[in-house]
N, C-alpha and C. Protein backbone atom coordinates (compact mmCIF):
# COMPACT_ATOMS: atom_id res chain seq x y z
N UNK A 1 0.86 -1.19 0.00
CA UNK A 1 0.00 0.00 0.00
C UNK A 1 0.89 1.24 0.00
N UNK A 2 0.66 2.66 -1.05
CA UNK A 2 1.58 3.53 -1.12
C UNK A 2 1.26 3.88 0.15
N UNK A 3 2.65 4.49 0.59
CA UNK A 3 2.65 5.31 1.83
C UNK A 3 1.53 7.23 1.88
N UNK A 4 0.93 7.36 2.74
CA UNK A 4 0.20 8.25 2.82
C UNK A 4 0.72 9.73 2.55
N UNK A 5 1.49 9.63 3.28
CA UNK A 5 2.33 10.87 3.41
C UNK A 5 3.60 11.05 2.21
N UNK A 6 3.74 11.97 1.36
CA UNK A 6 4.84 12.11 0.41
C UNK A 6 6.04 12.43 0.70
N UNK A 7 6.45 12.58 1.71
CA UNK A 7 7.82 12.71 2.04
C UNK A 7 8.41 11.55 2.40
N UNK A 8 9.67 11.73 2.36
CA UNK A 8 10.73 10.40 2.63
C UNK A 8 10.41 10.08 4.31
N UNK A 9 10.45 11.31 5.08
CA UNK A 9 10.83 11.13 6.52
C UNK A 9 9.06 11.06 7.07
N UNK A 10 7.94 11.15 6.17
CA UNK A 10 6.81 10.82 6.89
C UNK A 10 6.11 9.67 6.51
N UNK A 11 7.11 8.92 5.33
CA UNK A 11 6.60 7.41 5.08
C UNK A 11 7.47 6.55 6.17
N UNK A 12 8.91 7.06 6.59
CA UNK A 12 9.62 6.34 7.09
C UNK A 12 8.39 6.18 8.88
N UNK A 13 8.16 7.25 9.40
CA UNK A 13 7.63 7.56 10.35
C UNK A 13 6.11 6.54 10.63
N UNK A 14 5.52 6.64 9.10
CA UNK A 14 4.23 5.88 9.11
C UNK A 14 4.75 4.50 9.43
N UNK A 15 5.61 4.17 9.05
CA UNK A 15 6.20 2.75 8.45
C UNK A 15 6.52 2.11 10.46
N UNK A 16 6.87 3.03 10.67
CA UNK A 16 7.06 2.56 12.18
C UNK A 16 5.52 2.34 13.26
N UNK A 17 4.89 3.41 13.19
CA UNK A 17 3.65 4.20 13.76
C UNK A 17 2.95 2.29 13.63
N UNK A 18 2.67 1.99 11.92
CA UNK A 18 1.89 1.22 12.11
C UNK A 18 3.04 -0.41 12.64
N UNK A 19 4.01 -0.09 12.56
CA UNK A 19 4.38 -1.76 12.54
C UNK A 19 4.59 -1.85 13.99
N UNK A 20 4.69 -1.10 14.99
CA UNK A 20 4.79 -1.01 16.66
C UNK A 20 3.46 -1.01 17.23
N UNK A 21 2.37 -0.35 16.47
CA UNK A 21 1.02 -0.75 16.82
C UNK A 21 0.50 -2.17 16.97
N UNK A 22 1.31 -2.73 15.78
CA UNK A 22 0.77 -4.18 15.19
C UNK A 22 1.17 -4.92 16.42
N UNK A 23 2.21 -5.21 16.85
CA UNK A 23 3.15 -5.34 18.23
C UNK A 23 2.56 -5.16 19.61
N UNK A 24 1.45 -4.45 19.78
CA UNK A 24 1.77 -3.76 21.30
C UNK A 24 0.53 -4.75 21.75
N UNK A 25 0.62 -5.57 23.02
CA UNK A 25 -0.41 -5.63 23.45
C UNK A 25 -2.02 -4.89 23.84
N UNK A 26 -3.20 -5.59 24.33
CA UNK A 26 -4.10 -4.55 24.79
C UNK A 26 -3.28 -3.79 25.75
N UNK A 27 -4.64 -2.28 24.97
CA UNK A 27 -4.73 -1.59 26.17
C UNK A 27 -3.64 -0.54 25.96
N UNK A 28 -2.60 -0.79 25.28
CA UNK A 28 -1.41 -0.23 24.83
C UNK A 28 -1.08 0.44 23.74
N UNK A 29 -0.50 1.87 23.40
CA UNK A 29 -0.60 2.14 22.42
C UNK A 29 1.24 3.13 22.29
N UNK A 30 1.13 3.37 21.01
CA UNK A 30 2.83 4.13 20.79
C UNK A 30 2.31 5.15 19.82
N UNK A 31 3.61 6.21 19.95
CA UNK A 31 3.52 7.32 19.24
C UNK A 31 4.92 7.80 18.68
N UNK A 32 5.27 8.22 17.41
CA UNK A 32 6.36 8.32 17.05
C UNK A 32 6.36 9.89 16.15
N UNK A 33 7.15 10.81 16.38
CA UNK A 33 7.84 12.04 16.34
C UNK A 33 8.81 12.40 15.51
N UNK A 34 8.53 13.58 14.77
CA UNK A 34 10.00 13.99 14.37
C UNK A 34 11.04 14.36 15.57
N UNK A 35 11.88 14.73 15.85
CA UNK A 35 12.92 15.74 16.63
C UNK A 35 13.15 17.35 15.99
N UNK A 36 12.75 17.34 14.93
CA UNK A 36 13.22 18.40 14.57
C UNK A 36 11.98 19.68 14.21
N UNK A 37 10.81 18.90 15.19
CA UNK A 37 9.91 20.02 15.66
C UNK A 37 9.97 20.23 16.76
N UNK A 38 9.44 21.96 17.04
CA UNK A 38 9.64 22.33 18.70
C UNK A 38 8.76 21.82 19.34
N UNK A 39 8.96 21.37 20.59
CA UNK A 39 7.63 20.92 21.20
C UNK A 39 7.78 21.56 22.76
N UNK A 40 6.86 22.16 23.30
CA UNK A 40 6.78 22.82 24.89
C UNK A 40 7.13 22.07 26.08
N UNK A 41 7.73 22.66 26.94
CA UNK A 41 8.17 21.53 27.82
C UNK A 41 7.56 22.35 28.97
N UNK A 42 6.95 21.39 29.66
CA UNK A 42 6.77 21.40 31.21
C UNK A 42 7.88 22.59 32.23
N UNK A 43 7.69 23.71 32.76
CA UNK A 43 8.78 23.94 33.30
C UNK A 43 9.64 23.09 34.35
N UNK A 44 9.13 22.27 34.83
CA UNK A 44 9.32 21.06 35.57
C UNK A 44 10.27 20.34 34.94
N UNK A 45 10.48 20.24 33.92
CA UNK A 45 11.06 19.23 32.93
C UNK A 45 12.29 20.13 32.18
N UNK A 46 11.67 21.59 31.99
CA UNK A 46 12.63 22.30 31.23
C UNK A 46 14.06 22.61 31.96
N UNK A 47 13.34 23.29 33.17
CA UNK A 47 14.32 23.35 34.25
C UNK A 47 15.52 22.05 34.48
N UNK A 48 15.55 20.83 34.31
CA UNK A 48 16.34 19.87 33.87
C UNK A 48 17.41 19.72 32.62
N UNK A 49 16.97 20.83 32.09
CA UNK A 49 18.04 21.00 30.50
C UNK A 49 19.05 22.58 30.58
N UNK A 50 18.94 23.06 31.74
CA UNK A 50 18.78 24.38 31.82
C UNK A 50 20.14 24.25 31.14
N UNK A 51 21.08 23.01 31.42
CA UNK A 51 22.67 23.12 31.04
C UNK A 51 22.81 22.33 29.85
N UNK A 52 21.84 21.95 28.87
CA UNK A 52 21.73 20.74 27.99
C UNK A 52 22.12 22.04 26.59
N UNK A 53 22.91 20.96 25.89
CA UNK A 53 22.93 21.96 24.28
C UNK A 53 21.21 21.52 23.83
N UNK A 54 21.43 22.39 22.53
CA UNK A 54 20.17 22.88 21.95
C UNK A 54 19.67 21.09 21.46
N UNK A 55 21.30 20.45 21.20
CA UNK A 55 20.02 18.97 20.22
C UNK A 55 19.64 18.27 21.73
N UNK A 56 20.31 18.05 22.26
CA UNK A 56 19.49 17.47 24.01
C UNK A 56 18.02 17.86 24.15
N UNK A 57 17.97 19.49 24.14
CA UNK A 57 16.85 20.00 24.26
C UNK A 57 16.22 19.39 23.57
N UNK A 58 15.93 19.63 22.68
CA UNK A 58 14.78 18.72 21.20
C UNK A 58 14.82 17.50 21.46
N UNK A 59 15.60 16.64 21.27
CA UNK A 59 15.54 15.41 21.69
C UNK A 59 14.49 14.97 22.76
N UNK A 60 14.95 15.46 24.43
CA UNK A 60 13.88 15.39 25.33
C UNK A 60 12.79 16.06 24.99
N UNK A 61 12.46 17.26 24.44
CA UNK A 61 11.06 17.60 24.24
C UNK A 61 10.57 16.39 23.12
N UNK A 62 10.87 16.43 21.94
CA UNK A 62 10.12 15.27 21.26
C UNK A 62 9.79 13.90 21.94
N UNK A 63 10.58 13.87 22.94
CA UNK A 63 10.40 12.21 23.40
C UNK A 63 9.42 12.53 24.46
N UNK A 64 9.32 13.83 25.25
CA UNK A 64 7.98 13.94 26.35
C UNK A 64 6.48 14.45 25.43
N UNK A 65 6.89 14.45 24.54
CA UNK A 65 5.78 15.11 23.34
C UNK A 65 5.08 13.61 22.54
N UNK A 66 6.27 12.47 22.69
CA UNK A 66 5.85 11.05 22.01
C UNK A 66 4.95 10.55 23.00
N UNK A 67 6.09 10.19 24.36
CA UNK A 67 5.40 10.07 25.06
C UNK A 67 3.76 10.18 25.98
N UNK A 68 3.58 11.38 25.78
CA UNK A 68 2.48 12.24 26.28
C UNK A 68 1.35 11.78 24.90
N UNK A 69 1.65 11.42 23.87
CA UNK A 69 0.77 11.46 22.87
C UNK A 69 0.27 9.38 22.90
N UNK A 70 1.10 9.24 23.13
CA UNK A 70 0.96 7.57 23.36
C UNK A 70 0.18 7.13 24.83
N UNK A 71 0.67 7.78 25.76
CA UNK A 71 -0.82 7.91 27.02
C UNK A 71 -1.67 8.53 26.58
N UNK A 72 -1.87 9.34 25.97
CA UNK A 72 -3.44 9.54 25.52
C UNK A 72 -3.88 8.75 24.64
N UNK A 73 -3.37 8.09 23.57
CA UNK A 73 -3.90 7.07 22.53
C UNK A 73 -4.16 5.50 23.42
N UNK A 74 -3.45 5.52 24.48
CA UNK A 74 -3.72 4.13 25.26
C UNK A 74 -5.01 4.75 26.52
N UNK A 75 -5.34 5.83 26.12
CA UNK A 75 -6.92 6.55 27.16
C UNK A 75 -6.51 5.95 28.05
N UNK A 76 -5.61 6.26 28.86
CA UNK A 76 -4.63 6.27 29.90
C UNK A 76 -5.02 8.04 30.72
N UNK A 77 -5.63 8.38 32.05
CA UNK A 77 -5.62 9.45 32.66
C UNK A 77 -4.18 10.19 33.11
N UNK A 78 -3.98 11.33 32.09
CA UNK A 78 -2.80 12.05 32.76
C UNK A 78 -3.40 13.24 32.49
N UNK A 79 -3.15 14.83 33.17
CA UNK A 79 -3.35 16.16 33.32
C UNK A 79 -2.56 16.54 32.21
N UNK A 80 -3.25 17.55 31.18
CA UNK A 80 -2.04 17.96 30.09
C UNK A 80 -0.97 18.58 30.74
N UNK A 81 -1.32 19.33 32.10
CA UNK A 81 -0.06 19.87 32.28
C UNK A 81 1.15 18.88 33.56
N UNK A 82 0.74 17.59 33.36
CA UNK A 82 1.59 16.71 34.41
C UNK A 82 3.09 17.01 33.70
N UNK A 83 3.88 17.14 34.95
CA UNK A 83 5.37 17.01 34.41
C UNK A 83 5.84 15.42 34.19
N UNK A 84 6.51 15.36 33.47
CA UNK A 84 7.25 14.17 33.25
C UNK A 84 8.99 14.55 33.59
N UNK A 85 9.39 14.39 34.49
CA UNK A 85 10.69 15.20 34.26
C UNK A 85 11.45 13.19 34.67
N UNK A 86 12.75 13.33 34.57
CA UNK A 86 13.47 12.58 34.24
C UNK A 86 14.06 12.29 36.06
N UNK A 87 14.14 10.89 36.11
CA UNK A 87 14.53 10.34 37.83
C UNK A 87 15.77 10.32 37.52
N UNK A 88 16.61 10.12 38.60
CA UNK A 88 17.76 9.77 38.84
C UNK A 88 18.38 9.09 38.32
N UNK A 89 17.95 7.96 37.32
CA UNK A 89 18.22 6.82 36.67
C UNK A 89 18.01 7.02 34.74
N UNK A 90 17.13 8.43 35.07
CA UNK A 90 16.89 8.86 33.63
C UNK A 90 16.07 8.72 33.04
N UNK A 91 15.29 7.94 33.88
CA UNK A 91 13.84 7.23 33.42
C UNK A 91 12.23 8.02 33.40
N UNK A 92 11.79 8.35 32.68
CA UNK A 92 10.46 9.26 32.73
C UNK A 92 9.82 9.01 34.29
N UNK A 93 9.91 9.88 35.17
CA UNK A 93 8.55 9.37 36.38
C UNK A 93 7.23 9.63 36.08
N UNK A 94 6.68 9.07 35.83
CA UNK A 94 5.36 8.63 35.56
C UNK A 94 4.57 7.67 36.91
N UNK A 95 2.99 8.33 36.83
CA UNK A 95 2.17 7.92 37.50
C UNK A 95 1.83 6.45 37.80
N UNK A 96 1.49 5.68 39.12
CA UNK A 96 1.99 4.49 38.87
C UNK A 96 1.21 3.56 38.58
N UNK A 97 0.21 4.22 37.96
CA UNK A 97 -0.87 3.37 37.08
C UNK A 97 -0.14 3.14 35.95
N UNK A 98 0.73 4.15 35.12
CA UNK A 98 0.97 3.81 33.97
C UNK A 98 2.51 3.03 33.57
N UNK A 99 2.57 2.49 32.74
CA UNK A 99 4.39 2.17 32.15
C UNK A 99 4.47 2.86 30.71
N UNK A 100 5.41 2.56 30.79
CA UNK A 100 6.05 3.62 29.17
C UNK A 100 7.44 3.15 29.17
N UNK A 101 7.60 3.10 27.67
CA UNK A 101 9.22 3.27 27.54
C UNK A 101 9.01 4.24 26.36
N UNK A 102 10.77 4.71 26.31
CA UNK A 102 10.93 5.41 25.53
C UNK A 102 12.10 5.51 24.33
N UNK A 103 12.57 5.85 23.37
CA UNK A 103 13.34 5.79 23.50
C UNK A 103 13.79 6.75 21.63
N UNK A 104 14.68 7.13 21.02
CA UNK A 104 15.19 8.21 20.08
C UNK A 104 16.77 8.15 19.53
N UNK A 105 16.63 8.41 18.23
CA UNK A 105 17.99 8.81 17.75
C UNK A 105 17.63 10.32 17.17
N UNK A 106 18.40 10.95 16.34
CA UNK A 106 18.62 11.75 16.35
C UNK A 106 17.65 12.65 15.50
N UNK A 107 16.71 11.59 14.85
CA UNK A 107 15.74 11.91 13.86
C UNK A 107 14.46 11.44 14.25
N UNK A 108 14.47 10.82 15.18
CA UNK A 108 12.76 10.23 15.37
C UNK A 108 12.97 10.03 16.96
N UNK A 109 11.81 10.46 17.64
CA UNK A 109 11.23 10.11 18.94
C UNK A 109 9.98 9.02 18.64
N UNK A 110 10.33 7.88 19.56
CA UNK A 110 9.73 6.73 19.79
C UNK A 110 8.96 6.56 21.46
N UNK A 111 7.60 6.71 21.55
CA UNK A 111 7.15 5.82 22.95
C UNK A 111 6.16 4.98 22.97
N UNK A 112 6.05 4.26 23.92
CA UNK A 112 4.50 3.16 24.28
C UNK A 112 4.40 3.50 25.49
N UNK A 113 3.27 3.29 25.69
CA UNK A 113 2.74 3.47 26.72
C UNK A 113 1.74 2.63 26.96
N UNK A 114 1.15 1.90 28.22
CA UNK A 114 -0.14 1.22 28.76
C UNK A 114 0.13 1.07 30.32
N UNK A 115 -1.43 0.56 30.67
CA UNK A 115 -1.65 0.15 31.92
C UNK A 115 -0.78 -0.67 32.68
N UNK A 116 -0.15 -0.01 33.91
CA UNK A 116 0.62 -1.11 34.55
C UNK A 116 0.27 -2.17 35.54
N UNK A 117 -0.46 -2.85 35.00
CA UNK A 117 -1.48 -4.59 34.93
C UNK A 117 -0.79 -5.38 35.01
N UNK A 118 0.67 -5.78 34.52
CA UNK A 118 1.44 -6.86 34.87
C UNK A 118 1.98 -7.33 33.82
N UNK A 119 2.32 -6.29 32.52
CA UNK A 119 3.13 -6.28 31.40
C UNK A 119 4.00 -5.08 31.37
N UNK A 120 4.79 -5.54 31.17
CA UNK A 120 5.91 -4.29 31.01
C UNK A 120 6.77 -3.93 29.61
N UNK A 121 6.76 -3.03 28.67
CA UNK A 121 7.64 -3.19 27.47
C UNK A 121 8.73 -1.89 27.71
N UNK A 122 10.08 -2.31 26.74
CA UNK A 122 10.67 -1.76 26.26
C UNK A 122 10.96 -1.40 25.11
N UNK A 123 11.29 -0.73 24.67
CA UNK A 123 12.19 -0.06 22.65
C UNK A 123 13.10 0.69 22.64
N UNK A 124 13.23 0.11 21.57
CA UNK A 124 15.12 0.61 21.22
C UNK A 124 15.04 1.16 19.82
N UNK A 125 15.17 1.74 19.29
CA UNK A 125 15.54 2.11 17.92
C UNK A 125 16.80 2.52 17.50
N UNK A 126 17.56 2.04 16.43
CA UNK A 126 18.54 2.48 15.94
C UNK A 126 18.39 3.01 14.26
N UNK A 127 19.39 3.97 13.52
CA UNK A 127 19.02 3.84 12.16
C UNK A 127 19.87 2.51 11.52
N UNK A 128 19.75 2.73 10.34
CA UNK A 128 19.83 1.24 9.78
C UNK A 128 21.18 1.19 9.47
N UNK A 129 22.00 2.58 9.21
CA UNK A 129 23.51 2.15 8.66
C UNK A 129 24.06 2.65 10.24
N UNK A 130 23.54 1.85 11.58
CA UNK A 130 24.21 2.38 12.72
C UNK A 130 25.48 1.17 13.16
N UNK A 131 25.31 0.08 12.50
CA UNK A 131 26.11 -0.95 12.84
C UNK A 131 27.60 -0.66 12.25
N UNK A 132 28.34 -1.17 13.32
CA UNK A 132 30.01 -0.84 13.11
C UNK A 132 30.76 -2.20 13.34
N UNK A 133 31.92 -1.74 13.34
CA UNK A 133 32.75 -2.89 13.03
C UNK A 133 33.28 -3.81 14.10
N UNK A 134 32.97 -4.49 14.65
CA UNK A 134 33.24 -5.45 16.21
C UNK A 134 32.25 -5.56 16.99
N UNK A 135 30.97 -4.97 15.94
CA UNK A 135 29.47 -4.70 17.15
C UNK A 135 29.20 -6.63 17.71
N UNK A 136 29.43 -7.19 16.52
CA UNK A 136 28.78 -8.67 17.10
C UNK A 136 29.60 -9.07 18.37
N UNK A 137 30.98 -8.97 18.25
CA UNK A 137 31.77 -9.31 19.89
C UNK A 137 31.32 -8.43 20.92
N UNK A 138 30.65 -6.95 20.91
CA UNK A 138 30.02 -6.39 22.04
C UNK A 138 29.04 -6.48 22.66
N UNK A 139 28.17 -7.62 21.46
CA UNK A 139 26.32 -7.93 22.05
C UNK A 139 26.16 -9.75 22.22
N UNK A 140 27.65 -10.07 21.65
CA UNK A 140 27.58 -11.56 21.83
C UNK A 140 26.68 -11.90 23.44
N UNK A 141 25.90 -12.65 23.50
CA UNK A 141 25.81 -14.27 22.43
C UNK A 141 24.39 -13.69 22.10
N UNK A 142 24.63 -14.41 20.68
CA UNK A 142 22.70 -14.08 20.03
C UNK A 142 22.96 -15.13 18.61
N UNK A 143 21.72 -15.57 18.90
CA UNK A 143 21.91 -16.54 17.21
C UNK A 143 20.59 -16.27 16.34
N UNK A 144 20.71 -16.00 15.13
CA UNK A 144 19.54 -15.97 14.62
C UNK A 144 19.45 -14.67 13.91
N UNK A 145 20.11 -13.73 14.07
CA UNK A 145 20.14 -12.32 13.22
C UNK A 145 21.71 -11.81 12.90
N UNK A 146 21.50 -10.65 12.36
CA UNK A 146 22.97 -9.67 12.57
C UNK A 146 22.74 -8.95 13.94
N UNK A 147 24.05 -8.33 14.02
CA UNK A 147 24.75 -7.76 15.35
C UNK A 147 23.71 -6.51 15.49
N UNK A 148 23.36 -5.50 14.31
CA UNK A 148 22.46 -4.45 14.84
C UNK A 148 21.33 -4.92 15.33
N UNK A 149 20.58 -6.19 14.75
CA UNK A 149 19.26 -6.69 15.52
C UNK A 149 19.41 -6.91 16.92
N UNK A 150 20.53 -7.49 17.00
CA UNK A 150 20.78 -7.85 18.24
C UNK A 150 20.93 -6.73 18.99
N UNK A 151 21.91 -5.89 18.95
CA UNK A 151 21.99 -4.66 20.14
C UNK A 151 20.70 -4.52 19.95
N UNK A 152 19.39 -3.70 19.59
CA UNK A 152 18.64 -3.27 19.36
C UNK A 152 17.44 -4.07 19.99
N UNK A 153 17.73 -5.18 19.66
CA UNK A 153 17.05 -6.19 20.58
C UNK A 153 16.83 -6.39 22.52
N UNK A 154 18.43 -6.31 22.35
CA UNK A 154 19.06 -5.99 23.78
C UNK A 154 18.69 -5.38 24.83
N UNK A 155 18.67 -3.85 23.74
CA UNK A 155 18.52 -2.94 24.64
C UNK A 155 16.55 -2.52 24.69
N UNK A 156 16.00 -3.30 24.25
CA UNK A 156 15.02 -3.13 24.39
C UNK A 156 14.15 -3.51 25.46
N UNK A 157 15.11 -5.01 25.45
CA UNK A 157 14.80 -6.33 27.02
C UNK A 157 15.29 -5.72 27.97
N UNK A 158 16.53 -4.65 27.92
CA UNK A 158 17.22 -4.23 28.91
C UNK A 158 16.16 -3.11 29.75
N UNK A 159 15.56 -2.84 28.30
CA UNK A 159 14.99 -2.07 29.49
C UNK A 159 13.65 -2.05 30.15
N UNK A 160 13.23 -2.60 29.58
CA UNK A 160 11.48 -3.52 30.25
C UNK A 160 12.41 -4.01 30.99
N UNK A 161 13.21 -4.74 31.46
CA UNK A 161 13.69 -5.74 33.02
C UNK A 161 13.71 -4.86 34.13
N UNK A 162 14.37 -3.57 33.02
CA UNK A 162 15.22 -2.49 34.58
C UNK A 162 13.85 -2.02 35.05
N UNK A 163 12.76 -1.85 34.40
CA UNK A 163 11.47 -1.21 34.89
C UNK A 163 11.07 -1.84 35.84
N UNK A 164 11.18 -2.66 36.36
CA UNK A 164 10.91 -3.66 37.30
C UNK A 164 12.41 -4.23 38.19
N UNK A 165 12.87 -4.41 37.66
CA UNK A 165 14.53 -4.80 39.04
C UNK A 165 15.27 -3.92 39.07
N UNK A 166 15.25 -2.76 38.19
CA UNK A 166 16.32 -1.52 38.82
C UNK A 166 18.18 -2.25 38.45
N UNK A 167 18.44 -3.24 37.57
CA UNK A 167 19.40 -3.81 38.14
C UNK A 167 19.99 -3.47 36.30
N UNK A 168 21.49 -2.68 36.45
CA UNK A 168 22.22 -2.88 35.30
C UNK A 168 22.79 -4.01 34.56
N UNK A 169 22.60 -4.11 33.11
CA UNK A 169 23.12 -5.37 32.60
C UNK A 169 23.80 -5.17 31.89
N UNK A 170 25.25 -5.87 31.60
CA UNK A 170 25.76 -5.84 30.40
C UNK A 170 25.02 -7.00 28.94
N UNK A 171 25.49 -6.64 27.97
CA UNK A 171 24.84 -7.61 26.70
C UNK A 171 25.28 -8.87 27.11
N UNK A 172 26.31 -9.37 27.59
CA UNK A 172 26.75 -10.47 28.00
C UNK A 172 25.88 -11.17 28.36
N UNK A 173 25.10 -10.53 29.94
CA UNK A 173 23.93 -11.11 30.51
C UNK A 173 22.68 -11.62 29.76
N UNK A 174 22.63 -11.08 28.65
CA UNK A 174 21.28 -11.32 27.60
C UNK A 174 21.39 -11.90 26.73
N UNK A 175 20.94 -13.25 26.71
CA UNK A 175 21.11 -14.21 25.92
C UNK A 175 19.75 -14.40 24.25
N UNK A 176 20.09 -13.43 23.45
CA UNK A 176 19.03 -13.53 22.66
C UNK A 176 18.99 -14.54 21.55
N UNK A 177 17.77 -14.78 21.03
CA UNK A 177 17.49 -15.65 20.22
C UNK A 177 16.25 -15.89 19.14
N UNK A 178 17.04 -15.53 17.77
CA UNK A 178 15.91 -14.91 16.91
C UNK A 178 15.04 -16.18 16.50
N UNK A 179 14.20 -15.65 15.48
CA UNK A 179 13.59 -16.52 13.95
C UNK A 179 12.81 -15.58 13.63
N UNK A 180 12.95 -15.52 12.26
CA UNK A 180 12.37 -14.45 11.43
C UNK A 180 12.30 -13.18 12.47
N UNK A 181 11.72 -12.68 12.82
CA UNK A 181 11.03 -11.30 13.10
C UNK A 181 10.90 -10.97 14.05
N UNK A 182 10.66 -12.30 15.16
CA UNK A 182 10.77 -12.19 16.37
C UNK A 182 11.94 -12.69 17.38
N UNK A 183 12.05 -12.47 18.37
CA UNK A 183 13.22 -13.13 19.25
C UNK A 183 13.03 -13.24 20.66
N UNK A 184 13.47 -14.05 21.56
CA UNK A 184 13.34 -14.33 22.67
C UNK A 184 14.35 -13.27 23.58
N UNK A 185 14.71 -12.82 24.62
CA UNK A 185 15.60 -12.75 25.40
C UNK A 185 15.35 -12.56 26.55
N UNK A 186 16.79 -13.76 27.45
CA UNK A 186 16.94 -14.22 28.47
C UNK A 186 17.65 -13.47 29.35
N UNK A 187 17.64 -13.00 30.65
CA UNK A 187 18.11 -12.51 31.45
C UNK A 187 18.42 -12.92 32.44
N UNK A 188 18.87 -12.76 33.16
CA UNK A 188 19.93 -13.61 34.79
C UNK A 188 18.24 -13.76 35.45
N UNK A 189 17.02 -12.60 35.35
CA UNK A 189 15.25 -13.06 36.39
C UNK A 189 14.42 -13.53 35.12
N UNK A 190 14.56 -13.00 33.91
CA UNK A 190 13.27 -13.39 33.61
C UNK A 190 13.70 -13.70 31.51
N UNK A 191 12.63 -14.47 31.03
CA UNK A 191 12.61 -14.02 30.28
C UNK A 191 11.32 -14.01 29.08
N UNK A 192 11.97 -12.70 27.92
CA UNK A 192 11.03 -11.52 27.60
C UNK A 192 11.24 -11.87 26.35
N UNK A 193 9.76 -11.66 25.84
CA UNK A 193 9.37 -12.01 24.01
C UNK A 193 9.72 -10.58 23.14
N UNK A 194 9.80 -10.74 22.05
CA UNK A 194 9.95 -9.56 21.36
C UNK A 194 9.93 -9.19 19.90
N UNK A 195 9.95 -8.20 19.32
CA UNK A 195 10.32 -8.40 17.91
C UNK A 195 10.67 -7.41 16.83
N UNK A 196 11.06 -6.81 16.02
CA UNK A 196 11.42 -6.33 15.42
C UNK A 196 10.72 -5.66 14.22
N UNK A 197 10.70 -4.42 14.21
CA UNK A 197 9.81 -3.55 12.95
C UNK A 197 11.34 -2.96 12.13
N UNK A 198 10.84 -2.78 10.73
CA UNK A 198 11.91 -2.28 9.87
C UNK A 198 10.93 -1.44 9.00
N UNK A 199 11.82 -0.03 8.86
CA UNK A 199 11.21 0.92 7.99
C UNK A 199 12.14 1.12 7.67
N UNK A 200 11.86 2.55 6.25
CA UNK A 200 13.03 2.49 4.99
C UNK A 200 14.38 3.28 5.58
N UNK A 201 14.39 3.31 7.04
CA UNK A 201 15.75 4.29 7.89
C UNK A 201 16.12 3.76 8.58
N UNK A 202 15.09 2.84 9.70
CA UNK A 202 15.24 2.73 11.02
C UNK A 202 14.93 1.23 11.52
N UNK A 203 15.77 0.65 12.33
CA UNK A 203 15.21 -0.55 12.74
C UNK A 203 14.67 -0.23 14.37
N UNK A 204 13.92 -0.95 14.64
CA UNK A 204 12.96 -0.76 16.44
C UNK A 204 12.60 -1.89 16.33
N UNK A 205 12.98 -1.96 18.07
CA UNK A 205 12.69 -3.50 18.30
C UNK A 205 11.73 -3.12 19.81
N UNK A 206 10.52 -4.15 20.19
CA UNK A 206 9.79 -4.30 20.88
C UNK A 206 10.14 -5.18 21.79
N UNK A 207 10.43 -5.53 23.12
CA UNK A 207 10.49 -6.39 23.91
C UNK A 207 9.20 -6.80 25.21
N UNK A 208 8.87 -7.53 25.81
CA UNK A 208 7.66 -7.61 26.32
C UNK A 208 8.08 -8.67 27.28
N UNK A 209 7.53 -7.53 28.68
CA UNK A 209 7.65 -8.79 29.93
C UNK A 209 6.81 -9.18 30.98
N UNK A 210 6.03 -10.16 30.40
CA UNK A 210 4.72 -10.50 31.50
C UNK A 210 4.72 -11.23 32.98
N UNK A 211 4.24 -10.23 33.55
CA UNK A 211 4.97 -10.53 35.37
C UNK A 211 3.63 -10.83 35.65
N UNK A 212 2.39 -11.58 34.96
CA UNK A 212 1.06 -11.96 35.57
C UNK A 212 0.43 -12.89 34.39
């Protein structure tokens, strides 16, 4: 089906929007962003960048702007003017009805958001020519894809786990394992299903961890 939108960077955008939808459990929904629109920040939140260069700035506003747009598409209750400002760990604080991850490169803001019921997700996005040279010895062990699936994969499980154990991992610890589209990964507590969307820039990977 042609893409809706005529630009390069709003087919790439659709191309994600719908293939992370397809992905998300009930109840759950995602929202995906340029960076390189302004978006208002909370003074709560702004006040946190006061020392940040200008692409930091954008960056976090698009990603509290993804964010904020993905709790409302999951009709999830938040105040338009709730701050989201960033914990100690870096992590959006959010209300504790809800979960979210988040996550951005330098061209697209990525979030999900849903009810925190006893599923937890993470995402990772990278662009597509982000893979370098020794990446597979840094995300070893994984069978079943290339080395960018894998980081990308990784860090997706990495971070649905930390939402729940607080506990740093290296790739070492994460034992992934593809076929086609989707992949498993194992962690030292638990382990989390997942899978992979590809658009014409960007690869994003979905991870999912059911604690009920």
């Amino acid at each position: 089906m042609p893409c809706a939108n005529s630009s390069a960077a709003g087919c790439n955008r659709q191309a994600l929007q719908a293939g992370v939808a397809g992905l998300l459990p009930p109840g759950f929904a995602c929202a995906v962003l340029s960076i390189g629109t302004d978006y208002p920040l909370h003074p709560d939140e702004a006040g946190q960048l006061a020392r940040a260069v200008p692409v930091r700035r954008r960056e976090f506003a698009a990603g509290r702007a993804a964010l904020r747009a993905a709790i409302a598409a999951a009709g999830l209750d938040l105040p338009p003017d709730y701050p989201i400002p960033a914990g100690p760990d870096r992590c959006p604080r959010l209300p504790a009805h809800i979960t979210a991850s988040l996550a951005h490169d330098r061209e697209l803001a990525l979030a999900v958001a849903g009810p925190a019921d006893g599923t937890v997700a993470g995402i990772d996005i990278e662009p597509l020519d982000a893979a370098t040279d020794g990446l597979a010895e840094i995300v070893a062990p994984f069978d079943g894809c290339d080395a960018l699936s894998a980081f990308v994969g990784k860090e997706a499980a990495y971070k649905a786990q930390f939402a729940v154990t607080r506990q740093m991992l290296e790739f070492g610890q994460v034992a992934l394992t593809a076929k086609g589209s989707t992949f498993v990964a194992r962690t030292p507590w638990h382990r989390l299903h997942g899978a992979w969307v590809r658009s014409p820039r960007h690869l994003m990977a979905l991870a999912l961890l059911r604690l009920s």
